[in-house]
PDB file of N, CA and C in Angstrom:
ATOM      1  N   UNK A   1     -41.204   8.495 -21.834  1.00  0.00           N
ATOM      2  CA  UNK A   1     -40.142   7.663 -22.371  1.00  0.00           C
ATOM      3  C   UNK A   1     -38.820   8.019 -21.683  1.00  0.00           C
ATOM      4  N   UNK A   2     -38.560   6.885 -21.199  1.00  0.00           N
ATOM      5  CA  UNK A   2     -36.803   6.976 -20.759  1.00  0.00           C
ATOM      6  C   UNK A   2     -36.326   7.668 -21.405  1.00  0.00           C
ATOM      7  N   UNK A   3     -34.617   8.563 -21.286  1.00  0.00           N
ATOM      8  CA  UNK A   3     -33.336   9.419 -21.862  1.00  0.00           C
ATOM      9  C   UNK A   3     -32.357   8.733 -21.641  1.00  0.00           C
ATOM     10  N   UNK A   4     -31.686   7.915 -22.461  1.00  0.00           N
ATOM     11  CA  UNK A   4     -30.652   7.139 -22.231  1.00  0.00           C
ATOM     12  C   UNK A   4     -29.294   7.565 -22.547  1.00  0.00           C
ATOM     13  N   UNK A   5     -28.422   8.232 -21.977  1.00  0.00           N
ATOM     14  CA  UNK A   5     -27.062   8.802 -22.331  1.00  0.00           C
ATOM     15  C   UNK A   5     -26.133   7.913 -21.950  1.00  0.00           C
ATOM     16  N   UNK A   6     -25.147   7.617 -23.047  1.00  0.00           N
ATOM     17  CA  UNK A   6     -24.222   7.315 -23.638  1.00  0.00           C
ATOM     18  C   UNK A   6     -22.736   7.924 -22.944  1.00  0.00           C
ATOM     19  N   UNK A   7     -21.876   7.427 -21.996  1.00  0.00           N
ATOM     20  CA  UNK A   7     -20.783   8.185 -21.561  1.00  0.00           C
ATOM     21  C   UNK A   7     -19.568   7.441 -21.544  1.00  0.00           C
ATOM     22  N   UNK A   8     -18.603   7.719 -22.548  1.00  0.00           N
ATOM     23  CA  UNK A   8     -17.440   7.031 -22.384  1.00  0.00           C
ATOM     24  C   UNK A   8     -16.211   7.290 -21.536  1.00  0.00           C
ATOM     25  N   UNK A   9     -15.843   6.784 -20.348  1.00  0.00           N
ATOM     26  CA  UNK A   9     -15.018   6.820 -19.301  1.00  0.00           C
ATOM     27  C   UNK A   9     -13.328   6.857 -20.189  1.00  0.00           C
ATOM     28  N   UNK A  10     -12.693   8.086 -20.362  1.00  0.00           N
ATOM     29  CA  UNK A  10     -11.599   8.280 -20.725  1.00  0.00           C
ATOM     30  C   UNK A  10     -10.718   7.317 -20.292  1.00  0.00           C
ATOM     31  N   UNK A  11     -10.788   7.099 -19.003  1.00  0.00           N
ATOM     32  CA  UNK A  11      -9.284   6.181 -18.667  1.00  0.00           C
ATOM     33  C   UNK A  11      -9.610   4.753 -18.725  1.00  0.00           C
ATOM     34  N   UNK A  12     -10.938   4.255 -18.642  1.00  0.00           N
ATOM     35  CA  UNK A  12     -10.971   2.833 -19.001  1.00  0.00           C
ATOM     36  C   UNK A  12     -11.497   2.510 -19.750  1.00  0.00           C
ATOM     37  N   UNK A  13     -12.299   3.341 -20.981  1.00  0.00           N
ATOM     38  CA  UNK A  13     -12.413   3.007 -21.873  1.00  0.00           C
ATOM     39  C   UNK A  13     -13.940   2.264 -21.962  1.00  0.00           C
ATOM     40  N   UNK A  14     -14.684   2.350 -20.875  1.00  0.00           N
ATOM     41  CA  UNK A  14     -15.812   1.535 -20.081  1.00  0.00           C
ATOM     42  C   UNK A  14     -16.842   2.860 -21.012  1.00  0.00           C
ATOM     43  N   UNK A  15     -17.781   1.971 -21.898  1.00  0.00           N
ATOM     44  CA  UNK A  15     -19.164   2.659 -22.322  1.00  0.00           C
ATOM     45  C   UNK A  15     -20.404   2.438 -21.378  1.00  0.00           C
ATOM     46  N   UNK A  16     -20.961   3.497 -20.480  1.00  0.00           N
ATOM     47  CA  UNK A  16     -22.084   3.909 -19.500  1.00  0.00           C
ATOM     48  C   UNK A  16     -23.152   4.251 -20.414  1.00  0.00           C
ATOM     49  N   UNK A  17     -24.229   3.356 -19.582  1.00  0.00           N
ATOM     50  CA  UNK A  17     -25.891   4.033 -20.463  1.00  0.00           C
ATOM     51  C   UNK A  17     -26.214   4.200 -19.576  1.00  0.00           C
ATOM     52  N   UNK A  18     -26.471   5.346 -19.132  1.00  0.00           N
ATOM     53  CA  UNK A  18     -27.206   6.287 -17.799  1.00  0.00           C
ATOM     54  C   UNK A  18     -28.275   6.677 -18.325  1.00  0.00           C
ATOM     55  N   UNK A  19     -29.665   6.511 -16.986  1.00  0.00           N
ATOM     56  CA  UNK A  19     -30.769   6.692 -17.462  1.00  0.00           C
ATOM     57  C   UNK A  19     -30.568   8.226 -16.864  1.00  0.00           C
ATOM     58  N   UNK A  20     -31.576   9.395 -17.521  1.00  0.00           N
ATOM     59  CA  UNK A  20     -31.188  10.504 -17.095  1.00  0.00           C
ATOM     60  C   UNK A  20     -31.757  10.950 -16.089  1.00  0.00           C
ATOM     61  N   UNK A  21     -33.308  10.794 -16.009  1.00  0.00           N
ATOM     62  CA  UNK A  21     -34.586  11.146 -14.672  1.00  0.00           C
ATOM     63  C   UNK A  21     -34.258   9.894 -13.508  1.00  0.00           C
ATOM     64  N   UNK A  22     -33.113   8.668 -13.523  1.00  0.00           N
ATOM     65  CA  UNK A  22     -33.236   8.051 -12.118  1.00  0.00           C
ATOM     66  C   UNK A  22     -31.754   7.998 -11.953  1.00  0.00           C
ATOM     67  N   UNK A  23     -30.877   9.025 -12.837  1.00  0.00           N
ATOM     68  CA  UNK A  23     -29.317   9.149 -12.470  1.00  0.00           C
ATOM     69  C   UNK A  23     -28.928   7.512 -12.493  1.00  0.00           C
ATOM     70  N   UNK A  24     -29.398   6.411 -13.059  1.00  0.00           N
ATOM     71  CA  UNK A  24     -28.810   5.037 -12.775  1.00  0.00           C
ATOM     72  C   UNK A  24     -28.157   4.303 -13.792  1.00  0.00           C
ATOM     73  N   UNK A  25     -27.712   3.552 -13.614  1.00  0.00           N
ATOM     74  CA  UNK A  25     -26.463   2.920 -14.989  1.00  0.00           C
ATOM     75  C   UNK A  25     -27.149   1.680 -15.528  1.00  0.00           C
ATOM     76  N   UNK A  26     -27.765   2.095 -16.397  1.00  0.00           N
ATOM     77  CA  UNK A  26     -28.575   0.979 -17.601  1.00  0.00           C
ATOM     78  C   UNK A  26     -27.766  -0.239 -18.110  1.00  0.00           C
ATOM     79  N   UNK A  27     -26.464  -0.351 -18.259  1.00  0.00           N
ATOM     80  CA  UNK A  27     -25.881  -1.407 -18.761  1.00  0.00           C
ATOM     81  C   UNK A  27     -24.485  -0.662 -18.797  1.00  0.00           C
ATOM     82  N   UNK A  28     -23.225  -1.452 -18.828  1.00  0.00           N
ATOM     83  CA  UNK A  28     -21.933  -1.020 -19.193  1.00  0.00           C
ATOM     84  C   UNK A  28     -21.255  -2.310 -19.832  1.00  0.00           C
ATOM     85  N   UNK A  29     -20.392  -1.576 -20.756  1.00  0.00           N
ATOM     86  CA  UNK A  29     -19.862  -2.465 -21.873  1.00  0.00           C
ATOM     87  C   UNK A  29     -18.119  -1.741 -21.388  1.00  0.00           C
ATOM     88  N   UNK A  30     -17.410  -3.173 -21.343  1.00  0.00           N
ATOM     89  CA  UNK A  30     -16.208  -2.989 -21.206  1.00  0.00           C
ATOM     90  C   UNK A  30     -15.414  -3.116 -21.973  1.00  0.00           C
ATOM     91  N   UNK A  31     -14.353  -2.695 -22.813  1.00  0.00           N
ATOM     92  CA  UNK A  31     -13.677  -3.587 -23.603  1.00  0.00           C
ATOM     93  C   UNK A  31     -12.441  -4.359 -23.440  1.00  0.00           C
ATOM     94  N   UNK A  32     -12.681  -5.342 -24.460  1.00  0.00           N
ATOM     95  CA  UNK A  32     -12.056  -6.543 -24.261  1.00  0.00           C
ATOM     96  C   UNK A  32     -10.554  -6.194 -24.035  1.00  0.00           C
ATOM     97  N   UNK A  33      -9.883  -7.229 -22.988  1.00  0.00           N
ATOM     98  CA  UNK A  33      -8.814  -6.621 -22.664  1.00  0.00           C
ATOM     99  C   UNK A  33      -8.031  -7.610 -23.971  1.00  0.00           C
ATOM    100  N   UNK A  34      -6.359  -7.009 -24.716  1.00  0.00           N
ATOM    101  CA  UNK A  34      -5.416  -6.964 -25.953  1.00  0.00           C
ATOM    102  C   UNK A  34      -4.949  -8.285 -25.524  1.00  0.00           C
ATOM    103  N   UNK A  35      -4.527  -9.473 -25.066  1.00  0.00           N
ATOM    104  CA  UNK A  35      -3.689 -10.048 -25.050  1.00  0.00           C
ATOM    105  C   UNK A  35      -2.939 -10.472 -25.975  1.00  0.00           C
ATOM    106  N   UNK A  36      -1.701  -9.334 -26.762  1.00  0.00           N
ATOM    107  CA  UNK A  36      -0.780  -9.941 -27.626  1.00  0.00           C
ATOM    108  C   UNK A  36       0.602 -10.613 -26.970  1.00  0.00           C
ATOM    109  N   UNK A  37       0.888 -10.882 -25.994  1.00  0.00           N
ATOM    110  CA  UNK A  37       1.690 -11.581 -25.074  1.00  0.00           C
ATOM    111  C   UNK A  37       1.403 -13.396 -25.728  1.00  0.00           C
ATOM    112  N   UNK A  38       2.758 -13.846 -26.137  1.00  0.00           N
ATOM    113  CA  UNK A  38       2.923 -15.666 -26.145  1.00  0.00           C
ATOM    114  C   UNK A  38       2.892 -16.084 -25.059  1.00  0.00           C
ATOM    115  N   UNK A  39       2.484 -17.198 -24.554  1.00  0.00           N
ATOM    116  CA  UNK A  39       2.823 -17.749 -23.428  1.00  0.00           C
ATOM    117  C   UNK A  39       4.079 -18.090 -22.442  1.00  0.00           C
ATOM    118  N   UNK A  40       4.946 -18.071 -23.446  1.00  0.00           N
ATOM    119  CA  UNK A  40       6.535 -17.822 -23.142  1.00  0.00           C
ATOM    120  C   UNK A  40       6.828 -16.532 -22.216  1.00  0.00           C
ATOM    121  N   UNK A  41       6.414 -15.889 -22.834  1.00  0.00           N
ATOM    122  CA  UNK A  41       6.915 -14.035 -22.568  1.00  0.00           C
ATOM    123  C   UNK A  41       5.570 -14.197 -21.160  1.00  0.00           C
ATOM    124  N   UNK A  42       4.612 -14.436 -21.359  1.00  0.00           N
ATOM    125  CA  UNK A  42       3.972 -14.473 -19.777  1.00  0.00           C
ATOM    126  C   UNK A  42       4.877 -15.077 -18.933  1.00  0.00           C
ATOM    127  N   UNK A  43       4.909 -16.441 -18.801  1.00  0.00           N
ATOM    128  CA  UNK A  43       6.049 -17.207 -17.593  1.00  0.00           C
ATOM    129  C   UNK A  43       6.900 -16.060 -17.690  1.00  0.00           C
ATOM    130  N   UNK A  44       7.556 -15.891 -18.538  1.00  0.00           N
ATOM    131  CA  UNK A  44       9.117 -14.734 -18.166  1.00  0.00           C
ATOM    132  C   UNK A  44       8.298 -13.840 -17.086  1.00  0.00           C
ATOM    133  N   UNK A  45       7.227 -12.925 -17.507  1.00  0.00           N
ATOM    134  CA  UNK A  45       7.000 -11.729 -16.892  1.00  0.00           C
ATOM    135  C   UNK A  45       6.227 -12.579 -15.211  1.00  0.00           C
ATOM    136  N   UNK A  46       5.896 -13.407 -15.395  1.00  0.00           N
ATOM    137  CA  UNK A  46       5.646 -13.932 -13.944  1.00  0.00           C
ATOM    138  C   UNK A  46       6.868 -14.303 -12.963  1.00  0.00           C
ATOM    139  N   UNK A  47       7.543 -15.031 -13.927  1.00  0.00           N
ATOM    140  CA  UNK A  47       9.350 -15.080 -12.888  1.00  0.00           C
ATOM    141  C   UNK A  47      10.005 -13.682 -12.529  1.00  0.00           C
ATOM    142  N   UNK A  48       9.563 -12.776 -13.491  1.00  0.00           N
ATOM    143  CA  UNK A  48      10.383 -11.698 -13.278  1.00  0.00           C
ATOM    144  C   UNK A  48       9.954 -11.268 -11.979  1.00  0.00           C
ATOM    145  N   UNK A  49       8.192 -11.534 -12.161  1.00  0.00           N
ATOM    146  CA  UNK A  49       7.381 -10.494 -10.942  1.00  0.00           C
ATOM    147  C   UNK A  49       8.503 -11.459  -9.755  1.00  0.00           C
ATOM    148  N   UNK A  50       8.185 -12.545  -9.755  1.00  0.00           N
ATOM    149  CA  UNK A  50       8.759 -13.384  -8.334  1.00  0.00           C
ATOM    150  C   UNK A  50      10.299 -12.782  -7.694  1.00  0.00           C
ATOM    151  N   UNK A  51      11.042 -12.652  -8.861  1.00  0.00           N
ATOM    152  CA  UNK A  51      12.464 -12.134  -8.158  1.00  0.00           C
ATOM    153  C   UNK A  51      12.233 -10.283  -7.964  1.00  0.00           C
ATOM    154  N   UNK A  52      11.206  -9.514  -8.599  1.00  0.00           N
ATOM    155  CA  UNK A  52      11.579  -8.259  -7.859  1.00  0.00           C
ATOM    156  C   UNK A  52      10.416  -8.316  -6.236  1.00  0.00           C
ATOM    157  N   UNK A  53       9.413  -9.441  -5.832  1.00  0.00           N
ATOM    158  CA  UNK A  53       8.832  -9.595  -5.383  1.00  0.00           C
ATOM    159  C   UNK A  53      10.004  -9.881  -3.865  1.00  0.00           C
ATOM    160  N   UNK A  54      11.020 -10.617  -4.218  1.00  0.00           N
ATOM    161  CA  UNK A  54      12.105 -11.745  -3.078  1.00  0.00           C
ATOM    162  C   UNK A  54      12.928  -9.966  -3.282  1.00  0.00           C
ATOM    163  N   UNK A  55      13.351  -9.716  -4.023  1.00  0.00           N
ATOM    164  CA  UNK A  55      14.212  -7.946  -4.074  1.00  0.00           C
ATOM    165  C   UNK A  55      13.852  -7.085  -3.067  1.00  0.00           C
ATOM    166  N   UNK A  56      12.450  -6.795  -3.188  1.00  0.00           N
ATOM    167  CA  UNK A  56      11.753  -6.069  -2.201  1.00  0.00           C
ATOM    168  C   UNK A  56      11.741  -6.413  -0.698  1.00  0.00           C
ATOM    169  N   UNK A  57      11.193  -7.657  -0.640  1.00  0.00           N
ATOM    170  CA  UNK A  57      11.361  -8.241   0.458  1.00  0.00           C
ATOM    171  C   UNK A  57      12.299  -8.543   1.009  1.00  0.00           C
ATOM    172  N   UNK A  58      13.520  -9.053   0.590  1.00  0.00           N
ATOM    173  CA  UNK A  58      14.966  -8.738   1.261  1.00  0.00           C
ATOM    174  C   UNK A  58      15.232  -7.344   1.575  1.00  0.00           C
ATOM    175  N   UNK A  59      14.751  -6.295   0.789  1.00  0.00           N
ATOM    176  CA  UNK A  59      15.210  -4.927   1.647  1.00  0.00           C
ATOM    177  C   UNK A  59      14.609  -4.656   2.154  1.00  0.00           C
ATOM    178  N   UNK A  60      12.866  -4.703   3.148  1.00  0.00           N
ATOM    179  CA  UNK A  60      12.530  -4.560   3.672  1.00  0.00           C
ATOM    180  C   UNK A  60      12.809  -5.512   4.911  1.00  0.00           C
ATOM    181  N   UNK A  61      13.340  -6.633   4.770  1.00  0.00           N
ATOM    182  CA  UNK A  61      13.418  -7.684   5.927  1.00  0.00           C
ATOM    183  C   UNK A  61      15.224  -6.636   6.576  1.00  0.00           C
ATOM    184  N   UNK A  62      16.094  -6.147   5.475  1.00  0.00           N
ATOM    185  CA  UNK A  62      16.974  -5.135   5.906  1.00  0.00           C
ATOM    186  C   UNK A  62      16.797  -4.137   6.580  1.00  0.00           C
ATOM    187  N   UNK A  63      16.310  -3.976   6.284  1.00  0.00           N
ATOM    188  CA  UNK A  63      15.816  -2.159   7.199  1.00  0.00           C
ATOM    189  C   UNK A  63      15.228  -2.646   8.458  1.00  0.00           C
ATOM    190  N   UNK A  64      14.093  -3.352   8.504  1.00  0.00           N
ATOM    191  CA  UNK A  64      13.698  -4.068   9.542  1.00  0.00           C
ATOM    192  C   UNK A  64      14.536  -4.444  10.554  1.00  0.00           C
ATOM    193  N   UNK A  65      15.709  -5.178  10.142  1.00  0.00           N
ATOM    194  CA  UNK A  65      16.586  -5.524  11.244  1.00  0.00           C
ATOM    195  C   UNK A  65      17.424  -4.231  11.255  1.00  0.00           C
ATOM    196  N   UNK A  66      18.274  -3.134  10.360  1.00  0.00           N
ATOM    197  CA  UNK A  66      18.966  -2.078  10.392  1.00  0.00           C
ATOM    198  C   UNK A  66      17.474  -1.487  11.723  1.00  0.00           C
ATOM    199  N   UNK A  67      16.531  -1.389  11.629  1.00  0.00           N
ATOM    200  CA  UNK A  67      15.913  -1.208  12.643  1.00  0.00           C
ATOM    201  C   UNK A  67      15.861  -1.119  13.827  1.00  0.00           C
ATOM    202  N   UNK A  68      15.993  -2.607  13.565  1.00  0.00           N
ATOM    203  CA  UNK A  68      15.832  -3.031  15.228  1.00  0.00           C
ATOM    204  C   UNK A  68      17.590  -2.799  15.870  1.00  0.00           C
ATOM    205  N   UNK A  69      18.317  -3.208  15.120  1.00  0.00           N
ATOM    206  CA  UNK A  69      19.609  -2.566  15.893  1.00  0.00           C
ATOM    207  C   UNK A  69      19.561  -0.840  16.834  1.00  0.00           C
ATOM    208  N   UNK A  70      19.396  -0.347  15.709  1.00  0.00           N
ATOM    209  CA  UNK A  70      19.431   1.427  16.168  1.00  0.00           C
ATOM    210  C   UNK A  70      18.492   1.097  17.709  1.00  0.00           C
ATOM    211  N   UNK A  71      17.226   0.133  17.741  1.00  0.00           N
ATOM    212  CA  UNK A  71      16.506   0.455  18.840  1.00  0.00           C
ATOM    213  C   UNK A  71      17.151   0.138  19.913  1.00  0.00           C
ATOM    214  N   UNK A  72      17.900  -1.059  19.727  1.00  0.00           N
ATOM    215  CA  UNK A  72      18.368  -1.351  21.032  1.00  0.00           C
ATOM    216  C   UNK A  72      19.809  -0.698  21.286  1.00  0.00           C
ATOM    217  N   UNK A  73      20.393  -0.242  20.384  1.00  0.00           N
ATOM    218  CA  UNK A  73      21.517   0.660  20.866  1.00  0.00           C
ATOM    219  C   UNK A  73      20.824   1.985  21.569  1.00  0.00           C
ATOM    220  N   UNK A  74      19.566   2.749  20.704  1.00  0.00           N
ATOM    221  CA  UNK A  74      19.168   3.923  21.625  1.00  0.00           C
ATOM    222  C   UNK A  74      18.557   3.558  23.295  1.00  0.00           C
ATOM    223  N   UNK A  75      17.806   1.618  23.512  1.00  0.00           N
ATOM    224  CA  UNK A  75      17.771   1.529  24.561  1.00  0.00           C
ATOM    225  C   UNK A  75      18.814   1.397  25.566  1.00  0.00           C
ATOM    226  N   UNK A  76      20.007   0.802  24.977  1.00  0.00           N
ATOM    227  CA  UNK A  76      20.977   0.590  25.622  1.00  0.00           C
ATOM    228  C   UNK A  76      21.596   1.902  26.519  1.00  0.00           C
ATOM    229  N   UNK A  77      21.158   3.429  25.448  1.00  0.00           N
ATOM    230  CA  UNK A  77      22.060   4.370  25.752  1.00  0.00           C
ATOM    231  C   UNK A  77      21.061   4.893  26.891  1.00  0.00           C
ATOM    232  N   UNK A  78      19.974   4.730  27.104  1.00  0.00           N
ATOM    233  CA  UNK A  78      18.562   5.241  27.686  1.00  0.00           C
ATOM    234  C   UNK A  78      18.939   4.790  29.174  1.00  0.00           C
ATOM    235  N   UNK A  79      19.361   3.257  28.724  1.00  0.00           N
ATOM    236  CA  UNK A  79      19.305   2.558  30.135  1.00  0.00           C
ATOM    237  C   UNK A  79      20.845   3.043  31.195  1.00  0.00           C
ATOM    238  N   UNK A  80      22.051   3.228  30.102  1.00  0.00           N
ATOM    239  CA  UNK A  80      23.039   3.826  30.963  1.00  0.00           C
ATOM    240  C   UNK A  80      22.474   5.651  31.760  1.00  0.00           C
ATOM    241  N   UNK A  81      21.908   6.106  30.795  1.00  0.00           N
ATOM    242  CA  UNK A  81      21.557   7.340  31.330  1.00  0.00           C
ATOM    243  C   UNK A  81      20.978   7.603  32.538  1.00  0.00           C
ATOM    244  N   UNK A  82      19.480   6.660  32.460  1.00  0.00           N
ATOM    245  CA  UNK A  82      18.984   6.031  33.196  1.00  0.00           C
ATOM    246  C   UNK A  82      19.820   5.922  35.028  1.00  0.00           C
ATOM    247  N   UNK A  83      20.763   4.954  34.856  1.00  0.00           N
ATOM    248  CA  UNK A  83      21.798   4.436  35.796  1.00  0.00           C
ATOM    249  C   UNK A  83      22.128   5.780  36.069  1.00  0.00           C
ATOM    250  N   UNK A  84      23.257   6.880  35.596  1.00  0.00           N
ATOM    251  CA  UNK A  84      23.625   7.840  36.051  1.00  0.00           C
ATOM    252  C   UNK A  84      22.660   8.844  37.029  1.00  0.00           C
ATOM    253  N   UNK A  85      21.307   8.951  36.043  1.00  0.00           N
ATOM    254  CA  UNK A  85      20.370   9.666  37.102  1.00  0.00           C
ATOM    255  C   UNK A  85      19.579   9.179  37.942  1.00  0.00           C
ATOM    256  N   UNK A  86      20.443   8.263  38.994  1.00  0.00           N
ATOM    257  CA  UNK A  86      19.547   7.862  39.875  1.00  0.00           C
ATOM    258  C   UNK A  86      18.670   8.584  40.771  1.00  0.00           C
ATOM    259  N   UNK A  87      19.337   9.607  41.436  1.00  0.00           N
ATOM    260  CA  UNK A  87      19.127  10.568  42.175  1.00  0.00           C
ATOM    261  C   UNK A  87      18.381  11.348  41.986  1.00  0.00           C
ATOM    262  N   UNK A  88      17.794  11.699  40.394  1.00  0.00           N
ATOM    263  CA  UNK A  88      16.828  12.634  40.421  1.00  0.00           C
ATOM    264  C   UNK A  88      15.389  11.714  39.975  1.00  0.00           C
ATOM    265  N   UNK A  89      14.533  12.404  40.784  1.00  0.00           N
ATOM    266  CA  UNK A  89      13.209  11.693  40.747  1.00  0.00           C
ATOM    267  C   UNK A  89      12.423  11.944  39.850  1.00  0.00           C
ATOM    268  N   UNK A  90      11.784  11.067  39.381  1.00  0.00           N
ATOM    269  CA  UNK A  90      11.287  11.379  38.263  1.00  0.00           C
ATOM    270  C   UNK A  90       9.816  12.244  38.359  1.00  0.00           C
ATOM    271  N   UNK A  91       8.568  12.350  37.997  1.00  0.00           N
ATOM    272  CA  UNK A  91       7.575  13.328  38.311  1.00  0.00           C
ATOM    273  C   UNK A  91       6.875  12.444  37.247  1.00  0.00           C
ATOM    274  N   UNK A  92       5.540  11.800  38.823  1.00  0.00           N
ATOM    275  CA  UNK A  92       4.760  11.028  37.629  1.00  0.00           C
ATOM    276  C   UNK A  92       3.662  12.035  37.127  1.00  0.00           C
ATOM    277  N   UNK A  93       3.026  11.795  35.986  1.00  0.00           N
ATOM    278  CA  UNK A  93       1.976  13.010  35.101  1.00  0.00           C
ATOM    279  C   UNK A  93       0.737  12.305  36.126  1.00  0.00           C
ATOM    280  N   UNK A  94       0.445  11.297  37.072  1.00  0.00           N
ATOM    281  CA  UNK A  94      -0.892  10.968  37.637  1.00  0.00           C
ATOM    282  C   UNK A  94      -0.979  11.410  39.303  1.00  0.00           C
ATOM    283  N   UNK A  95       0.568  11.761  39.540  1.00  0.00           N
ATOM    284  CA  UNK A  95       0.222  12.605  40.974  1.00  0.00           C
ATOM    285  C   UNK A  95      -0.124  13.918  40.705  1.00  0.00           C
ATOM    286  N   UNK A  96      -0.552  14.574  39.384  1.00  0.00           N
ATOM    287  CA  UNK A  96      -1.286  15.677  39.858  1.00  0.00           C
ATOM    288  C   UNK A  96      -2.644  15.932  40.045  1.00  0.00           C
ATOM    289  N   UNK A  97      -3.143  14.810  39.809  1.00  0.00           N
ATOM    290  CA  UNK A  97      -4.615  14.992  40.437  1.00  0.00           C
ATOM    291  C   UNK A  97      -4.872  15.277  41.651  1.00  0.00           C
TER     292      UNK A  97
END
């Protein structure tokens, strides 16, 4: 005869019937998720998601460009440097074979 154990998952609340001699999961029972939320207060919490959704994304589209500035000022400074050291040669890493 089968050993059927009973294991309740602390953080989700998910009831496991594990058979014990084939280690396998006999059935799981979830429980029902609370919806005490009106339909009102949902739309709100969906508009809300939308404007910290456009929040985020404006400061990442910021930094992005605060980004790309710094790059081309550090190329800019690369390329004057560049100009000054004409004279010294550079040392490619494939002529030492």
């Amino acid at each position: 005869m089968k050993e059927i154990v009973t294991v309740h998952c602390p953080c989700c609340e998910t009831r496991l019937r594990v058979d014990v001699a084939t280690e396998a999961i006999v059935s799981e029972e979830r429980p029902k998720k609370k919806t005490d939320q009106t339909f009102d207060e949902a739309v709100q919490n969906v508009r809300a998601g939308a404007g910290r959704r456009q929040e985020a994304f404006d400061r990442a589209f910021q930094q992005q460009k605060n980004r790309d500035d710094l790059l081309d000022k550090k190329f800019a400074e690369a390329k004057e440097k560049a100009k000054k050291d004409k004279d010294e040669r550079r040392i490619n890493p494939l002529d030492f074979d």
